[in-house]
C-alpha atoms as a PDB file:
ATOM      1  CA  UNK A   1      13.812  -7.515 -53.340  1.00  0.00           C
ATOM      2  CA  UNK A   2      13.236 -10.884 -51.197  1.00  0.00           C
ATOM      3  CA  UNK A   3      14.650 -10.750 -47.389  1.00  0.00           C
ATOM      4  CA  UNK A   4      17.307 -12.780 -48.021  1.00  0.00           C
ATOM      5  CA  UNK A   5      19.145 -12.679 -51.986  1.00  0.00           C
ATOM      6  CA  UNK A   6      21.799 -15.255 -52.556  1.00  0.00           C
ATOM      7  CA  UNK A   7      25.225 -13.270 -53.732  1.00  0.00           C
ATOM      8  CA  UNK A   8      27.969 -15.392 -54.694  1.00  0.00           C
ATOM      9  CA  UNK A   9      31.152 -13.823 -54.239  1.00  0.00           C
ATOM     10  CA  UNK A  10      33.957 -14.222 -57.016  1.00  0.00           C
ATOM     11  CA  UNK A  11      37.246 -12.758 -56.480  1.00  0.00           C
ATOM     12  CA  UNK A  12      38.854 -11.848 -59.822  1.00  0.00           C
ATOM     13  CA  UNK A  13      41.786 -10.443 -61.792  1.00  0.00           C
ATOM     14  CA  UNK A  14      40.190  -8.012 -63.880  1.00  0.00           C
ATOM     15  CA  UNK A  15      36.375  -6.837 -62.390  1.00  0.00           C
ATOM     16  CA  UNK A  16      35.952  -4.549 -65.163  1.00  0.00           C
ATOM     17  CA  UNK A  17      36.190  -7.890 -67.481  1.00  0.00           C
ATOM     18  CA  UNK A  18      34.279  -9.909 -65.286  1.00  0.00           C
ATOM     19  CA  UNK A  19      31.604  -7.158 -65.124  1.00  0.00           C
ATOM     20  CA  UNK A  20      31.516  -6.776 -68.943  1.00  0.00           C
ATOM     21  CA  UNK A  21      30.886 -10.558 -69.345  1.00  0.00           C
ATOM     22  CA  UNK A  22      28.084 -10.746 -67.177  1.00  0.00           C
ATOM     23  CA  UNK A  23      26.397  -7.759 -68.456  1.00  0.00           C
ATOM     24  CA  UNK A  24      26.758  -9.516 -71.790  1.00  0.00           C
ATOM     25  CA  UNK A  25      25.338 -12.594 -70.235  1.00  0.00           C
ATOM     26  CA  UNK A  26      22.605  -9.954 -68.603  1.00  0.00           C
ATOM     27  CA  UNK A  27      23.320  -8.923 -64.907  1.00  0.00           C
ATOM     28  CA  UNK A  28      22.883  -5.430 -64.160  1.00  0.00           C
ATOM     29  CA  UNK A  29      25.534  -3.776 -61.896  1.00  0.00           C
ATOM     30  CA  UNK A  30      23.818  -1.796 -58.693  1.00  0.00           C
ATOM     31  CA  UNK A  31      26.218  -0.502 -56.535  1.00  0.00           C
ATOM     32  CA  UNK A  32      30.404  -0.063 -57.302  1.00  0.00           C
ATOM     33  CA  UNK A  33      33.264   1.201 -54.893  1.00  0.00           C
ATOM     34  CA  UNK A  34      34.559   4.534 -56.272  1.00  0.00           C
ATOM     35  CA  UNK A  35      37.752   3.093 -55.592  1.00  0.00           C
ATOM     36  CA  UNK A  36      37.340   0.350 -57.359  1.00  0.00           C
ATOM     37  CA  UNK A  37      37.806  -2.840 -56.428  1.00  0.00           C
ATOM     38  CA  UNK A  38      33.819  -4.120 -55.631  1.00  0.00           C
ATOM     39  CA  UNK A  39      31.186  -4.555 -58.032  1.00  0.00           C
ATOM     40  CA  UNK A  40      28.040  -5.967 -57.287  1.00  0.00           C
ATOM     41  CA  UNK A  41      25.090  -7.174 -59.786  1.00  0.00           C
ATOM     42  CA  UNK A  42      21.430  -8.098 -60.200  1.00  0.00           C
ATOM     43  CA  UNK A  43      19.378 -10.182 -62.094  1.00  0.00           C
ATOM     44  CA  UNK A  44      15.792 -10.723 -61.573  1.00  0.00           C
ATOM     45  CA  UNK A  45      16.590 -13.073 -58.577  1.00  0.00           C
ATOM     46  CA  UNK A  46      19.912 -13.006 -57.075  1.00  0.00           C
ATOM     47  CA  UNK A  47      23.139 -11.457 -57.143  1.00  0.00           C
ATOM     48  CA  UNK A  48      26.581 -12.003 -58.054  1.00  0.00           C
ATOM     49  CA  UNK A  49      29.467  -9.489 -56.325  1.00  0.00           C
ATOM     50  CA  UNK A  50      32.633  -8.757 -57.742  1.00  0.00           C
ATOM     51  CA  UNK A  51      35.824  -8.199 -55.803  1.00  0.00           C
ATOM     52  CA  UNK A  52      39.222  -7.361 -56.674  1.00  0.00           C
ATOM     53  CA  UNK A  53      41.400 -10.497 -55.789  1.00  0.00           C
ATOM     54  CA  UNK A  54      44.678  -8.524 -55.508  1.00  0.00           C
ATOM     55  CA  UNK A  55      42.663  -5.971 -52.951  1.00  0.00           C
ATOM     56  CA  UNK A  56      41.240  -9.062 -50.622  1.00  0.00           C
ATOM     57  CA  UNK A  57      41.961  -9.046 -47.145  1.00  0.00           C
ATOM     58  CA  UNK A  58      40.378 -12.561 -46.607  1.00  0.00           C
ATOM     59  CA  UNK A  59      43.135 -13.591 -49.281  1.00  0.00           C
ATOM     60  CA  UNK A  60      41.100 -15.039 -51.850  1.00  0.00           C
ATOM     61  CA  UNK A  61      42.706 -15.886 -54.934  1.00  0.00           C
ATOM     62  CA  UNK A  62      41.178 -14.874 -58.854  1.00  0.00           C
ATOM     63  CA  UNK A  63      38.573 -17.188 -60.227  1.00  0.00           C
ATOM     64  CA  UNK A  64      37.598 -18.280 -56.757  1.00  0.00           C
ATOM     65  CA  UNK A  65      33.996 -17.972 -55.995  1.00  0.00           C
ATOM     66  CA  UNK A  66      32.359 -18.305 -52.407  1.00  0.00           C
ATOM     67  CA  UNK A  67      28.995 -18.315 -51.199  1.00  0.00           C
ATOM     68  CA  UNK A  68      27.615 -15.437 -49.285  1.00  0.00           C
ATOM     69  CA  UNK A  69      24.367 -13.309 -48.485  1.00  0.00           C
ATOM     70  CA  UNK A  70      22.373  -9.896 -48.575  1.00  0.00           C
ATOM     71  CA  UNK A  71      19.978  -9.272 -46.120  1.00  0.00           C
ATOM     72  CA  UNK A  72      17.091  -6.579 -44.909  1.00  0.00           C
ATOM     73  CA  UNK A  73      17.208  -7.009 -41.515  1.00  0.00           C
ATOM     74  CA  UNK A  74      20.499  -9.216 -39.688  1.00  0.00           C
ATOM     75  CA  UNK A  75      19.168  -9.667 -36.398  1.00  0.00           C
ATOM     76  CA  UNK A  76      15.594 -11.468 -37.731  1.00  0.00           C
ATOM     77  CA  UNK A  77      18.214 -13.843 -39.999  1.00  0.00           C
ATOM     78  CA  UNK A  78      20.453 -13.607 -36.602  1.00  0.00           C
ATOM     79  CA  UNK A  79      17.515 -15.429 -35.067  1.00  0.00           C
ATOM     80  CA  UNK A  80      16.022 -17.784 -37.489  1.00  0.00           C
ATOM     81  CA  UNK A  81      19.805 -19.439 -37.533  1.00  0.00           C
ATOM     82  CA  UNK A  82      19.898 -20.194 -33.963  1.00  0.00           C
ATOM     83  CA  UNK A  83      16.454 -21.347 -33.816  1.00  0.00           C
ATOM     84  CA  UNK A  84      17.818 -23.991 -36.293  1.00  0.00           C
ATOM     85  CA  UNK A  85      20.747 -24.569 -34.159  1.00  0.00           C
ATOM     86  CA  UNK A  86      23.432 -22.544 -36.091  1.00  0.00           C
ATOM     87  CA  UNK A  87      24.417 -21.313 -32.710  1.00  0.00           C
ATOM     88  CA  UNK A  88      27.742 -19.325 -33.495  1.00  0.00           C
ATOM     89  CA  UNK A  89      25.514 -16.685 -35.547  1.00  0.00           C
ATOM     90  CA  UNK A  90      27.284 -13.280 -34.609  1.00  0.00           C
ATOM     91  CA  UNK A  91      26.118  -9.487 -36.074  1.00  0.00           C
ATOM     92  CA  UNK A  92      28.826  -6.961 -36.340  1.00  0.00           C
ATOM     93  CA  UNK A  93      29.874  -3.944 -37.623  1.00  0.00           C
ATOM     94  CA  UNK A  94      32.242  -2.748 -40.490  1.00  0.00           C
ATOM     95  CA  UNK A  95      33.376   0.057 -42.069  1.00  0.00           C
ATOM     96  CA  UNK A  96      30.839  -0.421 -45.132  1.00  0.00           C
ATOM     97  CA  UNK A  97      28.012  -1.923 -42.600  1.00  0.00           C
ATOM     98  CA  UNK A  98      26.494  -4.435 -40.812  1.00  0.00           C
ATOM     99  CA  UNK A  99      27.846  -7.762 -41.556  1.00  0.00           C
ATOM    100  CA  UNK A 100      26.164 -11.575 -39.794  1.00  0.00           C
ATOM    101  CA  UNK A 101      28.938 -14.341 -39.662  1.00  0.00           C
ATOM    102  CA  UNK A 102      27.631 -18.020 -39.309  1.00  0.00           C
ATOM    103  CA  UNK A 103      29.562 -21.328 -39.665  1.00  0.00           C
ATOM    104  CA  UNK A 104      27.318 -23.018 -41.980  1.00  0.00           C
ATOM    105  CA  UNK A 105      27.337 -26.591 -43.457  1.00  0.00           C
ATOM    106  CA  UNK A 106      30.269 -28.207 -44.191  1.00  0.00           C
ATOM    107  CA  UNK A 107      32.338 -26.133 -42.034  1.00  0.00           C
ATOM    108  CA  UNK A 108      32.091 -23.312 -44.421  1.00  0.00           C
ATOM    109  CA  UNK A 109      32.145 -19.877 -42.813  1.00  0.00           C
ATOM    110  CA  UNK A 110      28.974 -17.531 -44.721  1.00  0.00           C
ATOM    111  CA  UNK A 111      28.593 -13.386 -44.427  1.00  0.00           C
ATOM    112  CA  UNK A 112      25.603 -12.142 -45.055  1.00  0.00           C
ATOM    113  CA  UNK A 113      25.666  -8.310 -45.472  1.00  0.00           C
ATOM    114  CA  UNK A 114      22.760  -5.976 -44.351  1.00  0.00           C
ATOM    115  CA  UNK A 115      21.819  -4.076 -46.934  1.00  0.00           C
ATOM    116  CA  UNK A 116      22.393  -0.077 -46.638  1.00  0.00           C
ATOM    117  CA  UNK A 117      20.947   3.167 -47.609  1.00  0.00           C
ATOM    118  CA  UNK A 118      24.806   4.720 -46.447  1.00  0.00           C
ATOM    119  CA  UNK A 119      26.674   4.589 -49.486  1.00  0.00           C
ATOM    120  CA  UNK A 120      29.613   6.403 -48.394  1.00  0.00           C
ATOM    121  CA  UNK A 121      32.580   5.347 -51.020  1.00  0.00           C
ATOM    122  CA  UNK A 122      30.182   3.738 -53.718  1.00  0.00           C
ATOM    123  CA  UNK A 123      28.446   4.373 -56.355  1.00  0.00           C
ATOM    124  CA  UNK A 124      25.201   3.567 -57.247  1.00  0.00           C
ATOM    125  CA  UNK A 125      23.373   2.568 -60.104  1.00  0.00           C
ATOM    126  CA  UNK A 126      20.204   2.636 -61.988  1.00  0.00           C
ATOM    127  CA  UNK A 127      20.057  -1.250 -62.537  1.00  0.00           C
ATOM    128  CA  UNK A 128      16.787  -2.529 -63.636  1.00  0.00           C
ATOM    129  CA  UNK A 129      17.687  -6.239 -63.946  1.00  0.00           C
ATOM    130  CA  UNK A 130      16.610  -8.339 -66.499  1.00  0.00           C
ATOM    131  CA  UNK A 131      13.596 -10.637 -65.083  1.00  0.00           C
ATOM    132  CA  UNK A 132      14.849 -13.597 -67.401  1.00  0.00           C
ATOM    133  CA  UNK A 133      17.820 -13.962 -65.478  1.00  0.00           C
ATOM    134  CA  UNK A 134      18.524 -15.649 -61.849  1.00  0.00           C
ATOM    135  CA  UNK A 135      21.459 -16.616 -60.257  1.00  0.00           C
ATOM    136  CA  UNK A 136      21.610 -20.118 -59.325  1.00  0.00           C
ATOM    137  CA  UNK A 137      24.944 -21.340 -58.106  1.00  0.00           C
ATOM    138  CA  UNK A 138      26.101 -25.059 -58.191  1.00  0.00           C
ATOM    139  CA  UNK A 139      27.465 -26.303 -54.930  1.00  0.00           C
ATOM    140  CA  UNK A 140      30.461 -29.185 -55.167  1.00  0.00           C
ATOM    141  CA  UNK A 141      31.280 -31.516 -52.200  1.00  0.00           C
ATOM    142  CA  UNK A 142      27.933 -29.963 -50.101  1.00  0.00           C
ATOM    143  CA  UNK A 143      26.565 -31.984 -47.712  1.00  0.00           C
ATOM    144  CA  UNK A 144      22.627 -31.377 -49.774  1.00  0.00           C
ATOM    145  CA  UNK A 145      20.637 -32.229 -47.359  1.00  0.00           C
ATOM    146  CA  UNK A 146      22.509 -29.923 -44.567  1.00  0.00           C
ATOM    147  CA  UNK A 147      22.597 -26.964 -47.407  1.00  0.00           C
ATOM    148  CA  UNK A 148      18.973 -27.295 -47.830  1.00  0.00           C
ATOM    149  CA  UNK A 149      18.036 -26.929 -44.379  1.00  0.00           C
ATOM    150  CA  UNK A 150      20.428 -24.140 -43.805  1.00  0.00           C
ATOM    151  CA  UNK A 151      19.139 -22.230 -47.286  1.00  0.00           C
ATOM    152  CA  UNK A 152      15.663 -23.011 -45.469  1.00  0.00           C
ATOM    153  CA  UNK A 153      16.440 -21.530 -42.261  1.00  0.00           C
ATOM    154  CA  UNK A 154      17.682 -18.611 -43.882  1.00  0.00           C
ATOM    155  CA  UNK A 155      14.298 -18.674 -46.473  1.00  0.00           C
ATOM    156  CA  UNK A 156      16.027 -18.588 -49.292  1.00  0.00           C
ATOM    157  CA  UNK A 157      13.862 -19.331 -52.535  1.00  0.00           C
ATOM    158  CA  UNK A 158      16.624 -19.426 -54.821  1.00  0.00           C
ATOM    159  CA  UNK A 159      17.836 -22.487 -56.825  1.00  0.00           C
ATOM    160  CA  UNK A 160      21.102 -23.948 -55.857  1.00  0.00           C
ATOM    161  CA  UNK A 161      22.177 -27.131 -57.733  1.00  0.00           C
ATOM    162  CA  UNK A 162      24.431 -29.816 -56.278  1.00  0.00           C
ATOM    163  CA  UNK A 163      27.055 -31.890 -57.650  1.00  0.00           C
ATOM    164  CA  UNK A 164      30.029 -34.238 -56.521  1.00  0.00           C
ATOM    165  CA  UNK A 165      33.672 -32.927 -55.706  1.00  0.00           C
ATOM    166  CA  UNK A 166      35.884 -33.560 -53.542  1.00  0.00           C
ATOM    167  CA  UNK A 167      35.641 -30.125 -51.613  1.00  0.00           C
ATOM    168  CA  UNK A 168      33.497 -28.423 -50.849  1.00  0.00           C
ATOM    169  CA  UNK A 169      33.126 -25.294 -53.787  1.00  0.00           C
ATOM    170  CA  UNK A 170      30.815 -22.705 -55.673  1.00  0.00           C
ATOM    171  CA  UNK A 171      30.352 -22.615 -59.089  1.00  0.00           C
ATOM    172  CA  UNK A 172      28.937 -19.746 -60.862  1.00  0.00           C
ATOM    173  CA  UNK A 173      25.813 -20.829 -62.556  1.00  0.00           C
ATOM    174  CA  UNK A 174      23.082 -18.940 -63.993  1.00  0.00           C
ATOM    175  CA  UNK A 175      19.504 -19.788 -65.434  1.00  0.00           C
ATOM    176  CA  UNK A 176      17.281 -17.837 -67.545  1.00  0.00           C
ATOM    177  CA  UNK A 177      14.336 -17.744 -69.855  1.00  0.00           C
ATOM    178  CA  UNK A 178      16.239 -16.135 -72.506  1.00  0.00           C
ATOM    179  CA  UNK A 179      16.464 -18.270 -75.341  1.00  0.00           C
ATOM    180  CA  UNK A 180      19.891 -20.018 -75.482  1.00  0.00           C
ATOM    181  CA  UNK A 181      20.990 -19.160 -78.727  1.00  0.00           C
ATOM    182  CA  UNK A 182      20.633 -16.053 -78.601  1.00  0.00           C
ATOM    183  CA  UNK A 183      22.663 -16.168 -75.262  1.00  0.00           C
ATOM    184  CA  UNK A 184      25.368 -18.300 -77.454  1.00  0.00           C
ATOM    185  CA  UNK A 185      25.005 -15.530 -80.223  1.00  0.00           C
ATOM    186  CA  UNK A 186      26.533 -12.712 -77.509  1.00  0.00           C
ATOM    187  CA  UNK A 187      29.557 -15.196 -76.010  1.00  0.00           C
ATOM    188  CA  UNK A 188      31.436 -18.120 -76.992  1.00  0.00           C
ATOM    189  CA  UNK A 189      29.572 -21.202 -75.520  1.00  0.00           C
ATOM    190  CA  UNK A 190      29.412 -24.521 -76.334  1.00  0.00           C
ATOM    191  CA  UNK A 191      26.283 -26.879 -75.434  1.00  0.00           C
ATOM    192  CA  UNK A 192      25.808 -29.198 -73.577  1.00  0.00           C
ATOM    193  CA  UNK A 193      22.696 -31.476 -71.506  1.00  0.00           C
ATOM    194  CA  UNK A 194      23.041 -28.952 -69.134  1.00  0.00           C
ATOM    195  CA  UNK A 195      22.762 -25.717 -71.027  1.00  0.00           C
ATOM    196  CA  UNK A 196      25.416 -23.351 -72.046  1.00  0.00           C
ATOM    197  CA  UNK A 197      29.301 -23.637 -70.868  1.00  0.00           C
ATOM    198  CA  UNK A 198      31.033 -21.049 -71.041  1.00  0.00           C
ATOM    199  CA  UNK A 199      34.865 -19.838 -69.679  1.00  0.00           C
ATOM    200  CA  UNK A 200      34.650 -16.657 -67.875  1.00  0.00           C
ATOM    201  CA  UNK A 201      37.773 -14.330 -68.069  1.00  0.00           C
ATOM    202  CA  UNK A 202      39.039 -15.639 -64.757  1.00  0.00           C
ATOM    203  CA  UNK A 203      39.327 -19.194 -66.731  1.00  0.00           C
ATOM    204  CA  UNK A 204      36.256 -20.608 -64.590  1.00  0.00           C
ATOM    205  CA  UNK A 205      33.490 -22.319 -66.059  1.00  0.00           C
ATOM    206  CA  UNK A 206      29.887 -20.981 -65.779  1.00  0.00           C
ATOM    207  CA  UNK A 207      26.649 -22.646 -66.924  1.00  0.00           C
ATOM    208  CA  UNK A 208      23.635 -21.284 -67.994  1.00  0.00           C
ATOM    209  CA  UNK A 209      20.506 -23.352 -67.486  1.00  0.00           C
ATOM    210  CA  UNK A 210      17.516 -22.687 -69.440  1.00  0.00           C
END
């Protein structure tokens, strides 16, 4: 696993729904609170994380998705940020682990979390992602060329697409090398020029590029 894996974050009313879908779609879960509550998933690059909207602290509301991190080692990311000048970087430490907080572009507050070998209160799973599939989210109202310096300074490979909005939001979009209908054969998508769109069961629409 890279350094630094993009994880969007989607707060939802139903995580065992949400996980069913995009094991359908072809994530893999890893690692899942034994409360409850937190699920996160892999694919062959990326993650997406689950968490129970009714359970957030931060207040996030179902079907909202935000942009965050998973990293090897904090302080290294701690220090390529400032050397680009996001100066506010800050490492500290949680119940479940070390966590990096960084105002990013657009005034958008990011957490990257370190990743663990404690896993005190979760569960962990055998994942073996699928290699076809990467998670490549779609960024509304993002200042690009700010986005793709901070993605840089982080050295993040991943994919992110950009479109206009008003806001700034994440969508949850997903490519593979799967063929598409036989991604449309498992869930009900329609097609468009973009790929597949398909309503997730917090309402929200995902895409899946091929």
């Amino acid at each position: 696993m890279n350094d630094v894996v993009i994880r969007p974050l989607r707060f939802t009313a139903d995580v065992e729904a949400m996980r069913a879908f995009l094991e359908t779609l072809g994530l893999r879960s890893r690692i899942e609170s034994e409360r409850g509550g937190w699920v996160d998933m892999v694919t062959g690059d990326g993650m997406v994380a689950l968490h129970d909207a009714a359970s957030s602290s931060t207040g996030g509301q179902p079907g909202q998705t935000s942009l965050s991190f998973e990293a090897d080692k904090l302080d290294e990311v701690k220090d390529r940020l400032e050397q680009a000048g996001f100066t506010d970087a800050t490492v500290f430490d949680e119940a479940y682990g070390r966590v990096l907080s960084v105002t990013g572009p657009d005034d958008v507050v990011i957490w990257i979390d370190e990743r663990t070998e404690d896993l005190y209160g979760y569960k962990l799973h055998d994942a073996n992602p699928d290699e076809r599939w990467s998670v490549t989210p779609y960024l509304t109202g993002a200042d690009e060329d700010a986005w793709r310096g901070f993605l840089a300074a982080l050295q993040v490979g991943t994919t992110v697409r950009f479109g206009p909005g008003p806001a700034f939001g994440v969508r949850l979009d997903l490519t593979t090398t799967e063929d598409l209908d036989e991604v449309a054969g498992r869930v009900q998508a329609a097609r468009s020029a973009s790929g597949l769109e398909i309503t997730d069961p917090d309402g929200q629409l995902v895409v899946v590029h091929g």
